[in-house]
N, C-alpha and C. Protein backbone atom coordinates (compact mmCIF):
# COMPACT_ATOMS: atom_id res chain seq x y z
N UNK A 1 14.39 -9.64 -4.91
CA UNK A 1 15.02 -8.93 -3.81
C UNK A 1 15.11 -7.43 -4.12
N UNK A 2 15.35 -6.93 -5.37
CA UNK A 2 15.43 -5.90 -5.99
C UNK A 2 14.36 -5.00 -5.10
N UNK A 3 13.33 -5.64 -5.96
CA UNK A 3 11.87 -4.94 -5.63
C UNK A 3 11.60 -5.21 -4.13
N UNK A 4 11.95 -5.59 -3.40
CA UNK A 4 11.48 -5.49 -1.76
C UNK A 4 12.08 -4.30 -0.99
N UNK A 5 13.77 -4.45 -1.60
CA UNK A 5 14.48 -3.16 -1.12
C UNK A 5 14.13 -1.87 -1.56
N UNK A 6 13.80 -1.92 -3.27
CA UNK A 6 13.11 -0.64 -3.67
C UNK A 6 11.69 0.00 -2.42
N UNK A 7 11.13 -1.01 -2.42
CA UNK A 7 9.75 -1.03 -1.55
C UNK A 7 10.08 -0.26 -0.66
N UNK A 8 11.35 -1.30 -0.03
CA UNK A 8 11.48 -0.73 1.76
C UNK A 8 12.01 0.64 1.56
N UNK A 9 12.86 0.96 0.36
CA UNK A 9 13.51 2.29 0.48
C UNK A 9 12.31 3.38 0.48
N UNK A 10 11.70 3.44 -0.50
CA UNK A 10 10.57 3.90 -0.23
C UNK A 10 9.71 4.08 1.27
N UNK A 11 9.75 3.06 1.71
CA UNK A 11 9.28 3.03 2.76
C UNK A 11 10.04 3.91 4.03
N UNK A 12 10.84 3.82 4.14
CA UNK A 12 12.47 3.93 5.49
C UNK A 12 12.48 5.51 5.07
N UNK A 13 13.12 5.79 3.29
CA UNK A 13 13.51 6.87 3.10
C UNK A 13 15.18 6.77 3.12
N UNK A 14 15.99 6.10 3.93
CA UNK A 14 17.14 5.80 3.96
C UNK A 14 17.88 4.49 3.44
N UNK A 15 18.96 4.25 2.28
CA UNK A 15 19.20 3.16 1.86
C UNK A 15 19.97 2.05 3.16
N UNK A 16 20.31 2.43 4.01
CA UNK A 16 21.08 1.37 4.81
C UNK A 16 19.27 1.06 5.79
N UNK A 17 18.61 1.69 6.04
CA UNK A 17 17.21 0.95 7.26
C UNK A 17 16.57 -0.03 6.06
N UNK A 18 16.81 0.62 4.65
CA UNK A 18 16.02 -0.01 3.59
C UNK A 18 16.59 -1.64 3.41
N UNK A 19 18.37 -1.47 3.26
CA UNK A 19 18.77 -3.29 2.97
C UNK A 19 18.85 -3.81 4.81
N UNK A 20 18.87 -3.33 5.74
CA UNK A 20 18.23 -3.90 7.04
C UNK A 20 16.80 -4.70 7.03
N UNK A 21 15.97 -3.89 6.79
CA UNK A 21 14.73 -3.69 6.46
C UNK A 21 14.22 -5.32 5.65
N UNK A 22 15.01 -5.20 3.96
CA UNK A 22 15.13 -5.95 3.18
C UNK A 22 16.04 -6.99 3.59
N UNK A 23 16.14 -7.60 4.44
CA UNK A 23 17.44 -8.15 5.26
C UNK A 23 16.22 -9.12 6.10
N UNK A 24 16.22 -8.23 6.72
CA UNK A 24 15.00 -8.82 8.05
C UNK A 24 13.70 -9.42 7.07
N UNK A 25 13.37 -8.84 6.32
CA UNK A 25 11.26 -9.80 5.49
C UNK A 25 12.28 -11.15 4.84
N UNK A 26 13.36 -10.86 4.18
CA UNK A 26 13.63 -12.18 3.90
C UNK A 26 13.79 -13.05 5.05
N UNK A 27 14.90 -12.65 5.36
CA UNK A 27 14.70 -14.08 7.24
C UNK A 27 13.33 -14.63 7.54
N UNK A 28 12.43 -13.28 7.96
CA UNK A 28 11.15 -13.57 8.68
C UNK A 28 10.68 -14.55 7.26
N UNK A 29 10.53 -13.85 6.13
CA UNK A 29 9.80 -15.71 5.04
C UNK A 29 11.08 -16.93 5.46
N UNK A 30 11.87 -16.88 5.17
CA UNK A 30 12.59 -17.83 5.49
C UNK A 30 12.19 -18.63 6.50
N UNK A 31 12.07 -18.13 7.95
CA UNK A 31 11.64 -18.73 9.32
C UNK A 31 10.25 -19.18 9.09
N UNK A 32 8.83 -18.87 7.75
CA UNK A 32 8.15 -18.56 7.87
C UNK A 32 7.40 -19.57 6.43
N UNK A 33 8.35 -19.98 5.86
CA UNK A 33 8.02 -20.46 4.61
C UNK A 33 6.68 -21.53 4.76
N UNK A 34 6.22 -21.92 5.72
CA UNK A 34 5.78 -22.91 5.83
C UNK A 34 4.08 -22.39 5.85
N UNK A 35 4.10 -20.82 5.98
CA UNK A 35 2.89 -20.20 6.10
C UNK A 35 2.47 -20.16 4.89
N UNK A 36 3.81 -19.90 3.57
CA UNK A 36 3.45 -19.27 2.73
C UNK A 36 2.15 -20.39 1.81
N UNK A 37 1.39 -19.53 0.91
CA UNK A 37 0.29 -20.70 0.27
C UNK A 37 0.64 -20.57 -1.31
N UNK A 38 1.08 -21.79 -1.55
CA UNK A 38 1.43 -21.91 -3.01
C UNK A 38 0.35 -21.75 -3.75
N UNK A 39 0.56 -21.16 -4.76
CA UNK A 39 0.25 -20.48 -5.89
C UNK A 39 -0.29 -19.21 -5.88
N UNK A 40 0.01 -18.73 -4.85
CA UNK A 40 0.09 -17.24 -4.26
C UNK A 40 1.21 -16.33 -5.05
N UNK A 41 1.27 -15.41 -4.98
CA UNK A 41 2.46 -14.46 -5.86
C UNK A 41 3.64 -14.54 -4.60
N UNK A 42 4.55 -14.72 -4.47
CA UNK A 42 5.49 -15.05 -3.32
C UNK A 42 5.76 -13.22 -3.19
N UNK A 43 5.92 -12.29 -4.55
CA UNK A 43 6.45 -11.19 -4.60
C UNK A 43 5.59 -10.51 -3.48
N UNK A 44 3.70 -10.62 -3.42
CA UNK A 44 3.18 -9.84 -2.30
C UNK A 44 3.36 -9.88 -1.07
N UNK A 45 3.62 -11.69 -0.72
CA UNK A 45 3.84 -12.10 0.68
C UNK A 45 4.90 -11.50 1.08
N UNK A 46 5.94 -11.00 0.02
CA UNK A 46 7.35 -10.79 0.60
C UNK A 46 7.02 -8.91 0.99
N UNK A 47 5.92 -8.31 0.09
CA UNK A 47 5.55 -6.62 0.63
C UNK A 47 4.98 -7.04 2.02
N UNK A 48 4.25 -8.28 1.88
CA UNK A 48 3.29 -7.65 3.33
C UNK A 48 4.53 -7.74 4.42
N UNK A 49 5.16 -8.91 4.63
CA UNK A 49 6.02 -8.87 5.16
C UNK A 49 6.57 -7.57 5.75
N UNK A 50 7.38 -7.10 4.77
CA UNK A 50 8.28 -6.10 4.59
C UNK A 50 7.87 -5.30 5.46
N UNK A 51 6.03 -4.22 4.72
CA UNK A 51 5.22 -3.83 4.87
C UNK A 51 5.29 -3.59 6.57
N UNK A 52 4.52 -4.85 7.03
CA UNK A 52 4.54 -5.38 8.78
C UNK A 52 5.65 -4.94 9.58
N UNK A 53 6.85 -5.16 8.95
CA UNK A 53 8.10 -5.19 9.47
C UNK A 53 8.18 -3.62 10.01
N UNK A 54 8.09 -2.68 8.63
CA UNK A 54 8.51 -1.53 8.76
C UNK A 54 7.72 -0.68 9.82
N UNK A 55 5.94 -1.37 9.74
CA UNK A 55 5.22 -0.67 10.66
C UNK A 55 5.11 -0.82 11.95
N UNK A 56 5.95 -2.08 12.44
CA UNK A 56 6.29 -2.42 13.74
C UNK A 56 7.70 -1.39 14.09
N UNK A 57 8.66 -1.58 13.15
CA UNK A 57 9.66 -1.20 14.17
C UNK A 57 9.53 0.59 14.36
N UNK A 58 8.55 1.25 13.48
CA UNK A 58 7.91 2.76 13.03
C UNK A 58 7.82 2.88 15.04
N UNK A 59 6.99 1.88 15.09
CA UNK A 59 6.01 2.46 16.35
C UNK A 59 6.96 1.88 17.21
N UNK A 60 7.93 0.71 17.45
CA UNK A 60 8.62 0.99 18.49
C UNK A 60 9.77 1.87 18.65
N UNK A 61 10.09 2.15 17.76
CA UNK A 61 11.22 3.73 17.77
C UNK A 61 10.59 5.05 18.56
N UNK A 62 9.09 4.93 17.94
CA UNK A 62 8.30 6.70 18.38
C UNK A 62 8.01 5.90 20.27
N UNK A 63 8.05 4.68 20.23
CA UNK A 63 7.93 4.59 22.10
C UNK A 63 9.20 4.79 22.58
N UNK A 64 10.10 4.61 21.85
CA UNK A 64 11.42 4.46 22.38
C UNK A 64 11.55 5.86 22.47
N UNK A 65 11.78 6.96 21.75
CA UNK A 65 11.92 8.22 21.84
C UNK A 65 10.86 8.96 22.62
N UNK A 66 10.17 8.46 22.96
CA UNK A 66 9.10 8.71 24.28
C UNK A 66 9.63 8.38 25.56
N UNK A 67 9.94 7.54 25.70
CA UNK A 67 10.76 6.96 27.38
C UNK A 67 11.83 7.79 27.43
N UNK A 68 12.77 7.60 26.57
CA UNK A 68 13.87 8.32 26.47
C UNK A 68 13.85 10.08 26.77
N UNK A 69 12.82 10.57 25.64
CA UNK A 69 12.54 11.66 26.16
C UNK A 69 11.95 12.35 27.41
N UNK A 70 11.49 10.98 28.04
CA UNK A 70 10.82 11.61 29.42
C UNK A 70 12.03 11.38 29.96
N UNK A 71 13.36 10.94 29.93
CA UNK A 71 13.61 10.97 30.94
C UNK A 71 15.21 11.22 30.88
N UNK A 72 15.54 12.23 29.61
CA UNK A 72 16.65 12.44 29.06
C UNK A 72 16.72 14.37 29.06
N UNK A 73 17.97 14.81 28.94
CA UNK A 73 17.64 16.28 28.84
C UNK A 73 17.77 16.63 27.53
N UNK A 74 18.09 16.11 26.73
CA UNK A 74 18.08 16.19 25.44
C UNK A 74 17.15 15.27 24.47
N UNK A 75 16.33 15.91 23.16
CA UNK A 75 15.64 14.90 22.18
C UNK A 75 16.28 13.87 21.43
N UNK A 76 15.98 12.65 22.08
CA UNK A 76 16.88 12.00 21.06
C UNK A 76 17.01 11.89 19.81
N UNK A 77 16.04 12.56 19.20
CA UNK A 77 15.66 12.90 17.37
C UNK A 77 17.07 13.71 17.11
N UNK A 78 17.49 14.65 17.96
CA UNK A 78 18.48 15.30 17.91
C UNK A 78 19.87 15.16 17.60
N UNK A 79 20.39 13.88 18.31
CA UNK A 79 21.32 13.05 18.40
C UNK A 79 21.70 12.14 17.24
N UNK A 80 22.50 11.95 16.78
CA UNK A 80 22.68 10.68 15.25
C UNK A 80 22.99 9.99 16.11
N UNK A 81 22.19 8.40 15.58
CA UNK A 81 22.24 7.41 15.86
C UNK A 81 23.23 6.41 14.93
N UNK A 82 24.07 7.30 14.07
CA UNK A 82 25.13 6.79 12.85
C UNK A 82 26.60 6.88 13.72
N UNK A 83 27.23 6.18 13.63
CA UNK A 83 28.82 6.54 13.88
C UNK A 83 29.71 7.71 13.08
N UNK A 84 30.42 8.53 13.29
CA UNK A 84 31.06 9.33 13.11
C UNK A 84 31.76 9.12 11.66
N UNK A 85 32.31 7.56 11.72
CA UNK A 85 33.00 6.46 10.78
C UNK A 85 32.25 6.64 9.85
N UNK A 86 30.88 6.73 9.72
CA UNK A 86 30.19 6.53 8.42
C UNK A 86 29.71 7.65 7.81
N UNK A 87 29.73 8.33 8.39
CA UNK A 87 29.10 9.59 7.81
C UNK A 87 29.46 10.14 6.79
N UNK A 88 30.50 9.84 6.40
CA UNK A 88 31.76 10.63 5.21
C UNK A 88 30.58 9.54 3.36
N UNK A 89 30.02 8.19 3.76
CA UNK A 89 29.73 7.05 2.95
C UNK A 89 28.16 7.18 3.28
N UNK A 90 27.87 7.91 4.01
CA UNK A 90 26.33 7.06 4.00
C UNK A 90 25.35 6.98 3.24
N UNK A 91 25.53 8.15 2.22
CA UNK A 91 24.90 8.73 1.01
C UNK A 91 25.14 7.91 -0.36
N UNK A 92 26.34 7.16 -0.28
CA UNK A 92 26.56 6.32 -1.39
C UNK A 92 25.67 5.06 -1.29
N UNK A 93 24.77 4.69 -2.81
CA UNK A 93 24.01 3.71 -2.53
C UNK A 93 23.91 3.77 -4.28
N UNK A 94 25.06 2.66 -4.95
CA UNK A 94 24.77 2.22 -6.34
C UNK A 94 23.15 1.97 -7.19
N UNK A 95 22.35 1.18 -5.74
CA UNK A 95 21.20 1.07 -6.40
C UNK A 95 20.35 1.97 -6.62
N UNK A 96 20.39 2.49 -5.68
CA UNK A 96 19.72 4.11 -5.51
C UNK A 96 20.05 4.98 -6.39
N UNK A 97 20.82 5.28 -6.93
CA UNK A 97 21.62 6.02 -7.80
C UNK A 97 20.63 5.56 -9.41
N UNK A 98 20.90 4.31 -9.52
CA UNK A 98 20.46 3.45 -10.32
C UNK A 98 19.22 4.03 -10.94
N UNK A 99 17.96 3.77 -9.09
CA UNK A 99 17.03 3.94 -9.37
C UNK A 99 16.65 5.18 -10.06
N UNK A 100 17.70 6.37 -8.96
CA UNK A 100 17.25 7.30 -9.43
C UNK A 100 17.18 8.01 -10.87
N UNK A 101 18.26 7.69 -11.58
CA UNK A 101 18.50 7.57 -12.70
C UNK A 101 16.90 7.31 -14.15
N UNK A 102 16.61 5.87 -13.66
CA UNK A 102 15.55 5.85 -14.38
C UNK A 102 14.19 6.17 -14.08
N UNK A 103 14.10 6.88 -12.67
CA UNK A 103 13.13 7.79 -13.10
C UNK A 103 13.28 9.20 -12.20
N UNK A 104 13.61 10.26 -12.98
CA UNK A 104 13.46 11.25 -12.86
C UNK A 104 13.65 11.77 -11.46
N UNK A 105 14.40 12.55 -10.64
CA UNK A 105 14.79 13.06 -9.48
C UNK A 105 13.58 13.93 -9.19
N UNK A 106 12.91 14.45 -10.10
CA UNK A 106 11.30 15.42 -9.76
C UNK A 106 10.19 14.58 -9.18
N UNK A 107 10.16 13.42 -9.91
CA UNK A 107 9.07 12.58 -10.15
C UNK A 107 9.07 11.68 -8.47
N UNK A 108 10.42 11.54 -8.79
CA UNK A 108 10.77 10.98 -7.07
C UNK A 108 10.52 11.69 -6.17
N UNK A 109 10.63 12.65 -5.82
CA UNK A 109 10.20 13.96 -4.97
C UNK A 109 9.22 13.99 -4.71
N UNK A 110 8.16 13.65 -5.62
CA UNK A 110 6.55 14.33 -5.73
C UNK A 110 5.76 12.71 -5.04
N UNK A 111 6.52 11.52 -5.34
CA UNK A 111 5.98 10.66 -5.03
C UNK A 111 6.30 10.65 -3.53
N UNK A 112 7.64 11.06 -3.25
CA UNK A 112 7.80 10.83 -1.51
C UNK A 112 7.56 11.58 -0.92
N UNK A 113 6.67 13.18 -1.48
CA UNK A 113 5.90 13.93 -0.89
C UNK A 113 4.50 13.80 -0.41
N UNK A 114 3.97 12.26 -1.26
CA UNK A 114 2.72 11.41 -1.21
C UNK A 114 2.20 11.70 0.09
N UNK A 115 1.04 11.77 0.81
CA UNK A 115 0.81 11.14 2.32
C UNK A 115 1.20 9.57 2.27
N UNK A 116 1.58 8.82 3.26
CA UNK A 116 2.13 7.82 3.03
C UNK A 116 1.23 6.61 2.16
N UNK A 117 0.17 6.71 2.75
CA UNK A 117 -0.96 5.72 2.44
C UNK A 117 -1.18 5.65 0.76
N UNK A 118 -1.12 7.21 0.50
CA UNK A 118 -1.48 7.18 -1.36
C UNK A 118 0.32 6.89 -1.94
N UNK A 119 1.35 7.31 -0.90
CA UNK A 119 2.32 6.94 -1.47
C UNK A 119 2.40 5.25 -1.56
N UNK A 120 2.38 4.71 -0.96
CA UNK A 120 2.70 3.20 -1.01
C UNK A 120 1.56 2.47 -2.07
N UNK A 121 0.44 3.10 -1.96
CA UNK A 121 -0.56 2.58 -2.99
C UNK A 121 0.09 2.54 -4.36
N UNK A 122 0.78 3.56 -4.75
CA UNK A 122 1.45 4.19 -5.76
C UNK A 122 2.32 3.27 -6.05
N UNK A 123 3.89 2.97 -5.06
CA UNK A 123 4.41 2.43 -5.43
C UNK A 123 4.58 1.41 -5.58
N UNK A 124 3.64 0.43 -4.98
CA UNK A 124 3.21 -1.06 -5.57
C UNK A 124 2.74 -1.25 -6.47
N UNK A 125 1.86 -0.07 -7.05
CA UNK A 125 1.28 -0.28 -8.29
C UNK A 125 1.73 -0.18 -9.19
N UNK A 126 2.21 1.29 -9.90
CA UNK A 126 3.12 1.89 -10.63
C UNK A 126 4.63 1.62 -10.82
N UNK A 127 5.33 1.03 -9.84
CA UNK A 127 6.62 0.80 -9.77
C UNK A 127 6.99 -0.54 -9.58
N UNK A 128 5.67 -1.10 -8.91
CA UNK A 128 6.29 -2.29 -8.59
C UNK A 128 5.13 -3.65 -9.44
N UNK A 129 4.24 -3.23 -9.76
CA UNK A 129 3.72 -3.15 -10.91
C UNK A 129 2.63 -4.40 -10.08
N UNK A 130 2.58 -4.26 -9.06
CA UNK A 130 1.26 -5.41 -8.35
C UNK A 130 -0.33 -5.76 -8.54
N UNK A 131 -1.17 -5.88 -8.84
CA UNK A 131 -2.49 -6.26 -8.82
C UNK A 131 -3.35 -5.17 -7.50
N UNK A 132 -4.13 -4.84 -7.97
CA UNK A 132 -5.39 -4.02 -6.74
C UNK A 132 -5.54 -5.34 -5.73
N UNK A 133 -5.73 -6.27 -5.92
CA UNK A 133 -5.73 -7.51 -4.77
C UNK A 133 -4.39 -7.90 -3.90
N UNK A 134 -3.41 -7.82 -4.65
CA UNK A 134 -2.04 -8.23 -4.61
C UNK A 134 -1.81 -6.61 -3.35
N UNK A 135 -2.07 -5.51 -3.99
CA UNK A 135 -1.82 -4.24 -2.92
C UNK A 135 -2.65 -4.32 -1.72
N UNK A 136 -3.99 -4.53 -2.08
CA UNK A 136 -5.19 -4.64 -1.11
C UNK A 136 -4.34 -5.94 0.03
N UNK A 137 -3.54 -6.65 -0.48
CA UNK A 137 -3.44 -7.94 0.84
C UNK A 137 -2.26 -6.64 1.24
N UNK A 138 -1.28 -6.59 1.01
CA UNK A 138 -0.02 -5.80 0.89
C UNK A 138 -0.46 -5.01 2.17
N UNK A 139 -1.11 -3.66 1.50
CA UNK A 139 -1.56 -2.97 2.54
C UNK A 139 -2.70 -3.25 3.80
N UNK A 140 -3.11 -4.59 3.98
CA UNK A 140 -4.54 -4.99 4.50
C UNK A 140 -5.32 -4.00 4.56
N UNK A 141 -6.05 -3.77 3.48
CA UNK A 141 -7.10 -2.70 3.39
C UNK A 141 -7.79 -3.20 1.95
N UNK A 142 -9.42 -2.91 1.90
CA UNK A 142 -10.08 -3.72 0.80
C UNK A 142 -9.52 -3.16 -0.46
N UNK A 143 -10.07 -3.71 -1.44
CA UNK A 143 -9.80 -3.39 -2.95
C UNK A 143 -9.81 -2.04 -3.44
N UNK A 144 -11.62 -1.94 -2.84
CA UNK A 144 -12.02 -0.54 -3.09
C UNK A 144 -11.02 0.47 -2.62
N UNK A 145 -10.73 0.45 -1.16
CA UNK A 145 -9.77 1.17 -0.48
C UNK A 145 -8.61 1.94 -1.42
N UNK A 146 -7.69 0.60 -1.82
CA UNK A 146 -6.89 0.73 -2.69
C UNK A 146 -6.99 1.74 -3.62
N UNK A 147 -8.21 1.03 -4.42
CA UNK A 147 -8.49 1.61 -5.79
C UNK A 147 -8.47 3.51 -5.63
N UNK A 148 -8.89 3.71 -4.31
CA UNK A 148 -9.34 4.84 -3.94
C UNK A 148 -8.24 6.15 -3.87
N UNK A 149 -7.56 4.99 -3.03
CA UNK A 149 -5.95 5.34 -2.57
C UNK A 149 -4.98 5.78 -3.73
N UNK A 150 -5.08 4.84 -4.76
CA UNK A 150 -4.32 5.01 -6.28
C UNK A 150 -4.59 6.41 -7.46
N UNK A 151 -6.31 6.61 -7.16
CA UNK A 151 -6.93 7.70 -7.79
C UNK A 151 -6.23 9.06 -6.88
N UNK A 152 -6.34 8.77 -6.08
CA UNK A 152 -6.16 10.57 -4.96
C UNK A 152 -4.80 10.55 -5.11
N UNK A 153 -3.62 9.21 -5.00
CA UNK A 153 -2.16 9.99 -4.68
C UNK A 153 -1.55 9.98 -6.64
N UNK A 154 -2.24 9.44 -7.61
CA UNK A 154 -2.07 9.97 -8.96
C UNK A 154 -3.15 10.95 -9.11
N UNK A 155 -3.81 11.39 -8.37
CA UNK A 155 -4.56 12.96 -9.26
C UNK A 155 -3.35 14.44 -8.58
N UNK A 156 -3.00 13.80 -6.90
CA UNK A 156 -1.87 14.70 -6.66
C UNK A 156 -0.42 14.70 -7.17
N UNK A 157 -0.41 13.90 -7.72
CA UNK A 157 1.06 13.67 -8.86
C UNK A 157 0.47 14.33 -10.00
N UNK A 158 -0.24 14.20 -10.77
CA UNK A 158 -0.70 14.87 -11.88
C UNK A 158 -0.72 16.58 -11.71
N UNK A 159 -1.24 16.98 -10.32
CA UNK A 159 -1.22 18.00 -10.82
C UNK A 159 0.46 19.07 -9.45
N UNK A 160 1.02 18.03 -8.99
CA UNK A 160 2.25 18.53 -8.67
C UNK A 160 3.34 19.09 -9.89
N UNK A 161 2.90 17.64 -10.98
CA UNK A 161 3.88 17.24 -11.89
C UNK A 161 3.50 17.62 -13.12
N UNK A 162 2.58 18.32 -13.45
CA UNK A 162 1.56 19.27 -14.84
C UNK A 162 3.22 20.03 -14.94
N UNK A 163 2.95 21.22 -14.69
CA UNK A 163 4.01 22.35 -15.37
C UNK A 163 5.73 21.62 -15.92
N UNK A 164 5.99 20.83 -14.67
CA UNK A 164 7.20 20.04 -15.09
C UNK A 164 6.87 19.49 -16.24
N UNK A 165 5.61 18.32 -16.50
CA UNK A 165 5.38 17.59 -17.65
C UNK A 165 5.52 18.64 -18.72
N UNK A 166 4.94 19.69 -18.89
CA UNK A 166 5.03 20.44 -19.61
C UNK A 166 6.56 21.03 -20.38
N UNK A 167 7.06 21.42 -19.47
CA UNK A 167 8.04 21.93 -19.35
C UNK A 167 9.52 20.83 -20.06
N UNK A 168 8.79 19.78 -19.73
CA UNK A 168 9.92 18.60 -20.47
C UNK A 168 9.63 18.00 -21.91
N UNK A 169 8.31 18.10 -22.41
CA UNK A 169 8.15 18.12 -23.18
C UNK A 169 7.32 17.02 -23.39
N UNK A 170 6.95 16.29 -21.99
CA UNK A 170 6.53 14.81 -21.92
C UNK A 170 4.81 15.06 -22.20
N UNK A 171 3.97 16.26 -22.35
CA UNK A 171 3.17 16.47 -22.84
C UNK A 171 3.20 17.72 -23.63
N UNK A 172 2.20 18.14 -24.25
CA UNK A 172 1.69 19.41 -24.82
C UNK A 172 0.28 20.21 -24.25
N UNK A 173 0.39 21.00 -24.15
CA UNK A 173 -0.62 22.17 -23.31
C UNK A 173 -1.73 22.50 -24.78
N UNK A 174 -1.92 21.30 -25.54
CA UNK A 174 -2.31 21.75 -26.93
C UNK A 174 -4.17 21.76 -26.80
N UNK A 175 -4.80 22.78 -27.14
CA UNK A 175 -6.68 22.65 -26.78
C UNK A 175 -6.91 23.00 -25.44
N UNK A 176 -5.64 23.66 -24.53
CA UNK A 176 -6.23 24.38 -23.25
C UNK A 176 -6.05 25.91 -23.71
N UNK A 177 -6.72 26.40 -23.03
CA UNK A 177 -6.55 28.18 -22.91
C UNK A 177 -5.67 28.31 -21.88
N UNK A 178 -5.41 29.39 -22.22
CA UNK A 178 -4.42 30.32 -21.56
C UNK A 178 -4.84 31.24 -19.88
């Protein structure tokens, strides 16, 4: 469960759409178990899920703020869709905290600066530690795809995250010129 909510947070960007999010792929396997194919990794079925979930409700929000906007005098992007009540809490999120903790508040940055596609490649791989097949079902897109996807959004982490690496001590600048 850990790792689905990490996923979705990643995904959402916000910890409360993230345990919604992670809320809803469990139900849907639950309602759904009967699809699943044993001896399958249950952990991917539960990304694609997730995955599906997030990219459905993506596109009915941007229609929803389309109707609305045709026919509202104000953007509803504009408006919080949070209660007043919560606003003081909404930022508190133990796991998050957690996460952030073990790895690096820079490193996090640079990954959710990803384009999305090399970001999620990333974090199934690297974080969530999945198989090129296991991502390839995840994301429905071939292996190669993947593989492709993993090279471009770690060559733009590498070189977002060079001077920091440097700078922390997590490498040495040792046999380059100046």
């Amino acid at each position: 469960m850990d790792a689905v909510y990490r996923f979705a947070l990643r995904l959402t960007g916000e910890p409360d759409a993230a345990s919604d999010l992670t809320q809803d792929t469990f139900l849907r396997a639950w309602e759904n178990w009967d699809r699943y194919t044993p001896g399958t990794k249950a952990k991917s079925w539960l990304f694609t899920i997730c995955r599906n979930l997030f990219l459905r409700r993506r596109e009915r929000a941007r229609r929803h703020d389309e109707i609305v906007t045709a026919v509202a005098d104000d953007d509803p992007r504009n408006v919080s869709r949070e209660s007043t009540v919560f606003l003081a809490v909404k930022d508190r999120d133990p796991e998050g905290a957690f996460w952030s903790d073990v790895v690096d508040a820079r490193i996090l940055e640079a990954i959710e600066a990803l384009p999305p596609e090399f970001r999620e490649a990333v974090v199934l791989s690297d974080l969530e530690d999945l198989s090129y097949a296991e991502i390839a079902k995840v994301m429905d897109v071939p292996v190669g795809t993947v593989k492709s996807r993993l090279f471009r959004g770690r060559r733009i982490l590498q070189e977002r995250l060079y001077q920091y690496a440097l700078s922390e001590g997590i490498i040495t600048d040792e046999g380059r010129e100046a």
